[in-house]
N, C-alpha and C. Protein backbone atom coordinates (compact mmCIF):
# COMPACT_ATOMS: atom_id res chain seq x y z
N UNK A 1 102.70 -116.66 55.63
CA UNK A 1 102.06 -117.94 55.81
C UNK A 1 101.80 -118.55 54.43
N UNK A 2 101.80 -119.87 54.71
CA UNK A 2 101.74 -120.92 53.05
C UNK A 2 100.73 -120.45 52.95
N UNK A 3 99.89 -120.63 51.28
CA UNK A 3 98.87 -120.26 50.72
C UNK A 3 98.35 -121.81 51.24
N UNK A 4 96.72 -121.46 51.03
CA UNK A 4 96.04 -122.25 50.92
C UNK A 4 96.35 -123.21 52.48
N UNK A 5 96.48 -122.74 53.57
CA UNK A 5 97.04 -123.27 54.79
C UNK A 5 96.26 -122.31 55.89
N UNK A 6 95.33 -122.98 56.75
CA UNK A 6 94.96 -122.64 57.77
C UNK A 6 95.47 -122.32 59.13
N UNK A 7 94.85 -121.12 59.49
CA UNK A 7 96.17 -121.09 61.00
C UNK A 7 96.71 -122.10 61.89
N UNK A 8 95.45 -123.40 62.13
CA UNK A 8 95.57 -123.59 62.62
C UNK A 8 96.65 -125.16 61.79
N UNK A 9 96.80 -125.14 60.95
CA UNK A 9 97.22 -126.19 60.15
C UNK A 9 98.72 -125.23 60.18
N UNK A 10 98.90 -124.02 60.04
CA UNK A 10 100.48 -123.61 60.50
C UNK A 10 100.51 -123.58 62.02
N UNK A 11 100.08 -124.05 63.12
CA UNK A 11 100.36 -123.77 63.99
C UNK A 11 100.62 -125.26 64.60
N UNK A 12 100.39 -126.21 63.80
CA UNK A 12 100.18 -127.42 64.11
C UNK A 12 101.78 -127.90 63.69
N UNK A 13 101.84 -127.05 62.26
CA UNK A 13 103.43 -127.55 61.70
C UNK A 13 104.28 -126.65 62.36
N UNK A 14 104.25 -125.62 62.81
CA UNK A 14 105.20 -124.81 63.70
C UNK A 14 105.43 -126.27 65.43
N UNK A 15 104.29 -126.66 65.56
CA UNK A 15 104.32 -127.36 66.91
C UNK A 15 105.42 -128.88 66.69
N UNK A 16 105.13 -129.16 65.12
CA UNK A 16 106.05 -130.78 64.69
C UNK A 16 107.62 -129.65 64.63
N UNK A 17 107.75 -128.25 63.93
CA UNK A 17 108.94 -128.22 64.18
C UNK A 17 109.89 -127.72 65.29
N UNK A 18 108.97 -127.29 66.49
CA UNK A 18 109.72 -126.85 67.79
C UNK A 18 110.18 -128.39 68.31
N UNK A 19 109.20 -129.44 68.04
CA UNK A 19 109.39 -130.83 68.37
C UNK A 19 110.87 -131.45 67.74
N UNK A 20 111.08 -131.22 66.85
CA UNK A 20 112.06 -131.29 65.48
C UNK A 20 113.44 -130.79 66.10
N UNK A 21 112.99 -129.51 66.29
CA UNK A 21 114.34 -128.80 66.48
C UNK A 21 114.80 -129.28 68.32
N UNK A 22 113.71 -129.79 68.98
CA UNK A 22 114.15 -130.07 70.13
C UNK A 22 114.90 -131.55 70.23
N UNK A 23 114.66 -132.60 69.54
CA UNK A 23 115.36 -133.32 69.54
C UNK A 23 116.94 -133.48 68.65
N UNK A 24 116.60 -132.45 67.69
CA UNK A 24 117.82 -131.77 67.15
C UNK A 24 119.13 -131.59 68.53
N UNK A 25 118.34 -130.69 69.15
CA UNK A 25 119.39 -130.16 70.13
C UNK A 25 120.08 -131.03 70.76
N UNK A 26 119.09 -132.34 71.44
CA UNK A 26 119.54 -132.94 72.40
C UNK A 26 120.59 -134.05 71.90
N UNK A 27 121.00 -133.81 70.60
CA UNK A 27 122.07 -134.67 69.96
C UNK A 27 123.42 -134.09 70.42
N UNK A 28 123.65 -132.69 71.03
CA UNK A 28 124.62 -132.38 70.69
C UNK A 28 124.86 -132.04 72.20
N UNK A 29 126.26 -131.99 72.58
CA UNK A 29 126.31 -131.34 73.98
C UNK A 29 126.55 -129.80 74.35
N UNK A 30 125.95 -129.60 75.32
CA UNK A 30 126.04 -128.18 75.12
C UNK A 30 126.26 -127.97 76.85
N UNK A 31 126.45 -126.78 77.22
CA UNK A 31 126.26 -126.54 78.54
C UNK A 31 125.52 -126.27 79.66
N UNK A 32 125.50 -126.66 80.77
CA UNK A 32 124.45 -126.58 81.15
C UNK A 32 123.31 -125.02 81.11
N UNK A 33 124.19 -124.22 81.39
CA UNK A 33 123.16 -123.03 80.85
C UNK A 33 122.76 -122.96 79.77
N UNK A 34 123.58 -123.15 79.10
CA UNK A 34 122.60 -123.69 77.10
C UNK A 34 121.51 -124.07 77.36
N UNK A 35 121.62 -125.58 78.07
CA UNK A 35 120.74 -126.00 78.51
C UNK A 35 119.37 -125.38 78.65
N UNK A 36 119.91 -124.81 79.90
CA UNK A 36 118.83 -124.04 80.72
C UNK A 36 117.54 -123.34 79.63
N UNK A 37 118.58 -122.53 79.16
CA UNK A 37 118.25 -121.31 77.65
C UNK A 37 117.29 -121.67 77.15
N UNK A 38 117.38 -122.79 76.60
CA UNK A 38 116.79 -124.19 75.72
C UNK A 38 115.74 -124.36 76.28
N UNK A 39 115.94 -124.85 77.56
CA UNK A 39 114.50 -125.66 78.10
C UNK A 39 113.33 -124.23 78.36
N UNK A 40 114.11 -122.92 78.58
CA UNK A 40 113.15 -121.96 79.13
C UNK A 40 112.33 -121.66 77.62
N UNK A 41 113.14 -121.28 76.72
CA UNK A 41 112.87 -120.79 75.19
C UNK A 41 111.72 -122.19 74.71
N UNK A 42 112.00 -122.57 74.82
CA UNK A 42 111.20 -124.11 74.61
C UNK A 42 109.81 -123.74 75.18
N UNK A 43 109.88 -123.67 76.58
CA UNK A 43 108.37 -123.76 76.99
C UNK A 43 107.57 -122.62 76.74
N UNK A 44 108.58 -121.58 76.70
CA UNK A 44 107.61 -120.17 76.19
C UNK A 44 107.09 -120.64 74.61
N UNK A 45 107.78 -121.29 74.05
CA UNK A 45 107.23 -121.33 72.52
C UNK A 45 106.41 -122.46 72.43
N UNK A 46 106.12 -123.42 73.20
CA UNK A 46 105.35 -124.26 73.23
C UNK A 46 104.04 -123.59 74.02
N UNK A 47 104.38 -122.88 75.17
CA UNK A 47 103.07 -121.95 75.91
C UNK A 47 102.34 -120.95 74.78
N UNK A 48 103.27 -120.27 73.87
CA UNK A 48 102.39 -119.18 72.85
C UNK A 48 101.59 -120.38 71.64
N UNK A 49 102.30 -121.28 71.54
CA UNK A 49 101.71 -122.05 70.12
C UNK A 49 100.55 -122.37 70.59
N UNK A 50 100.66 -123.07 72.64
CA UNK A 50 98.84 -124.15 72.42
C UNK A 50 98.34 -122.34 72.46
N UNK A 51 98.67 -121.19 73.37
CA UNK A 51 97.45 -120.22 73.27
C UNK A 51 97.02 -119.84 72.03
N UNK A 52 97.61 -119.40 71.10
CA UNK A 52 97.46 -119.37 69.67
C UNK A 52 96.79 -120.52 68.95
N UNK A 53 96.68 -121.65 69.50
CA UNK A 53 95.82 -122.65 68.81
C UNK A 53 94.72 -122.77 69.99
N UNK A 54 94.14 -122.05 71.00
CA UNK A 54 92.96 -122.00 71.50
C UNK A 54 92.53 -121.16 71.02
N UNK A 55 93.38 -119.81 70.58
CA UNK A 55 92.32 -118.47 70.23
C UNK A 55 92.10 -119.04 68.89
N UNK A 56 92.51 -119.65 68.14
CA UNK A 56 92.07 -120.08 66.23
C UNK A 56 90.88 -121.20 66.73
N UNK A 57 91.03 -121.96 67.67
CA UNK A 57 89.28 -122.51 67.72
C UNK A 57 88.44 -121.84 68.78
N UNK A 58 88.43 -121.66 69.33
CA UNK A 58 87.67 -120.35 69.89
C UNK A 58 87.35 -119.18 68.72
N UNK A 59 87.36 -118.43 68.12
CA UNK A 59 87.29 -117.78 67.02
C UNK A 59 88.23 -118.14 65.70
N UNK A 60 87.90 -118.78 64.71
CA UNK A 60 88.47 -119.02 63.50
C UNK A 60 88.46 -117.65 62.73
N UNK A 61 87.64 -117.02 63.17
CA UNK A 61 88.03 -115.56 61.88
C UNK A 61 88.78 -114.49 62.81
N UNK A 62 89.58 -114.78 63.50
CA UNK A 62 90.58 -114.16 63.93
C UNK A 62 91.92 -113.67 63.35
N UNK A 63 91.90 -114.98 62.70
CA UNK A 63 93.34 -114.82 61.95
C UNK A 63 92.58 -114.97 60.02
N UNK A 64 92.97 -114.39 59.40
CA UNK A 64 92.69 -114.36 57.90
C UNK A 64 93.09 -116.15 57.86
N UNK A 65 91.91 -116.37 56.89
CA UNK A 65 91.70 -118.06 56.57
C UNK A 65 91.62 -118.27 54.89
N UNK A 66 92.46 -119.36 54.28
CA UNK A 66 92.40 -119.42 52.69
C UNK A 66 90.71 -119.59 52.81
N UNK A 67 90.59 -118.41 51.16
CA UNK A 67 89.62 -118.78 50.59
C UNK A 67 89.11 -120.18 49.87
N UNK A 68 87.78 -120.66 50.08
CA UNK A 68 87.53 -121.87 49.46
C UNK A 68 87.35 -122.61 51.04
């Protein structure tokens, strides 16, 4: 993890780049099970990011936090 970067401030930029990489995809054609792949892999990683950003406000000293 970046220095000086809060979990929840990487979990926020992990969330702009699943966003990123999803409109990435939809430029290109792929098949429909690609597809599929995509949309399933997608929601699992969008389902772990918000739980991972409830447990960092629900407890902030969960995850090690920059000093200062």
């Amino acid at each position: 993890m970046p220095k000086n970067e809060t979990v929840f401030e990487y979990l926020t930029g992990t969330w702009k780049r699943l966003y990123a990489a999803s409109r990435e995809f939809g430029r290109y054609a792929y098949t429909k099970e690609e597809k599929a792949k995509w949309s399933a892999s997608f929601a699992e990683i969008k389902h772990l990011i918000i739980l991972y950003v409830g447990l960092t406000l629900e407890d902030p000293t969960m995850f090690p936090q920059p000093a200062g």
